[in-house]
Protein backbone atom coordinates (compact mmCIF):
# COMPACT_ATOMS: atom_id res chain seq x y z
CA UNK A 1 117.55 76.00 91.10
CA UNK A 2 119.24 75.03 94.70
CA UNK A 3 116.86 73.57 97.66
CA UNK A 4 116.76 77.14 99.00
CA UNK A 5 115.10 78.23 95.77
CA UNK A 6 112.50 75.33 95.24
CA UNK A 7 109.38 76.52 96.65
CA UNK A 8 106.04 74.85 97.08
CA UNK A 9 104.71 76.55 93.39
CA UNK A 10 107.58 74.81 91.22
CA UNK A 11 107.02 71.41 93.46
CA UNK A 12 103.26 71.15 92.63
CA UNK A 13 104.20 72.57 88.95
CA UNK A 14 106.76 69.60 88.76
CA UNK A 15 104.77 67.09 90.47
CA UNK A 16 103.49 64.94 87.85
CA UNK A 17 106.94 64.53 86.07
CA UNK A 18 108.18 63.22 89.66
CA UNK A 19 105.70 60.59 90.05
CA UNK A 20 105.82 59.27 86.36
CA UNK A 21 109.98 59.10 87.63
CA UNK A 22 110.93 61.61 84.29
CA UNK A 23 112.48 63.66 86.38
CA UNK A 24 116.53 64.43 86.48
CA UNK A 25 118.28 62.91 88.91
CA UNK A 26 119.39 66.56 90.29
CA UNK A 27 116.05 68.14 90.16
CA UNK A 28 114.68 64.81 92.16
CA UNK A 29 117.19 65.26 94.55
CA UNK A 30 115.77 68.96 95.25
CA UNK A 31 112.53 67.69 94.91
CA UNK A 32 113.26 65.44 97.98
CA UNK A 33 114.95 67.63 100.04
CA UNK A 34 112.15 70.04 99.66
CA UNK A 35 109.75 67.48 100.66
CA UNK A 36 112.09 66.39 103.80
CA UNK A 37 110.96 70.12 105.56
CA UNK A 38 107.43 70.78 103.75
CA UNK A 39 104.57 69.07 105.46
CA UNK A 40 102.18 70.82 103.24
CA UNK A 41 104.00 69.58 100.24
CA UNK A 42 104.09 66.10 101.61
CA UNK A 43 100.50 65.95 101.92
CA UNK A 44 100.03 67.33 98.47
CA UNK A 45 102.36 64.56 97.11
CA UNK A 46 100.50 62.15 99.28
CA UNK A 47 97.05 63.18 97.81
CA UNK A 48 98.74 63.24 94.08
CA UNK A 49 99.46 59.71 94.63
CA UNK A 50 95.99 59.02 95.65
CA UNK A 51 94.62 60.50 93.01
CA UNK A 52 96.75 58.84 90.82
CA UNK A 53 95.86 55.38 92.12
CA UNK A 54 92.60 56.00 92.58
CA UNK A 55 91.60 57.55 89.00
CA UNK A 56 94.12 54.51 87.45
CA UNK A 57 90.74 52.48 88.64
CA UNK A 58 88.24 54.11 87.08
CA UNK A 59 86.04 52.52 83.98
CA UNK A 60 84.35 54.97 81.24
CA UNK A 61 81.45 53.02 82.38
CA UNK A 62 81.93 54.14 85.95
CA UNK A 63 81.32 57.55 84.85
CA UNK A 64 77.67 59.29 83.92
CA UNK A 65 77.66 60.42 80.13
CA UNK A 66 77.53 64.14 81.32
CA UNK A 67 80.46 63.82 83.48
CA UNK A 68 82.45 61.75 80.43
CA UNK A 69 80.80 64.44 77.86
CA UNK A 70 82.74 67.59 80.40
CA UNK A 71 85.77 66.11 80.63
CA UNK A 72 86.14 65.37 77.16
CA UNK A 73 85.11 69.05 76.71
CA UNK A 74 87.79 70.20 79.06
CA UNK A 75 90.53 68.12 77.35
CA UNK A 76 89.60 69.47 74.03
CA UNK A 77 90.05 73.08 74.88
CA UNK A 78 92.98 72.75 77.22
CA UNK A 79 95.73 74.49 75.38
CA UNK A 80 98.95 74.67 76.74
CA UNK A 81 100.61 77.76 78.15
């Protein structure tokens, strides 16, 4: 995949492997470059880290019991493709 080829889909499908830094050197350095002329990707990557940060402070006490009882729910069904 050259920068030409990365489009916005494969950044957000890669996203997560960027910010945990698990990502090849090569494929970060496409990453970036992509980034450098996407404004809609930066702001995605922007609100990832937010996210990110953000969730990182949560408690299981912050959260009702039907909200923990759905996620759980989600978790346990989400098979991968």
């Amino acid at each position: 995949m050259s920068v030409e080829d990365l489009t916005c889909q494969e950044l957000v499908e890669v996203v997560t492997e960027y910010l945990e830094g698990a990502m090849p050197a090569e494929q970060r350095m496409r990453f970036e470059e992509h980034l450098a002329y996407c404004s809609w990707c930066q702001t995605y990557l922007a609100q990832m880290r937010e996210t990110v940060e953000v969730t990182g402070m949560l408690r299981e006490d912050d959260l009702s019991a039907e909200a923990r009882d759905a996620l759980l729910r989600v978790f346990r069904d989400w098979k991968e493709p």
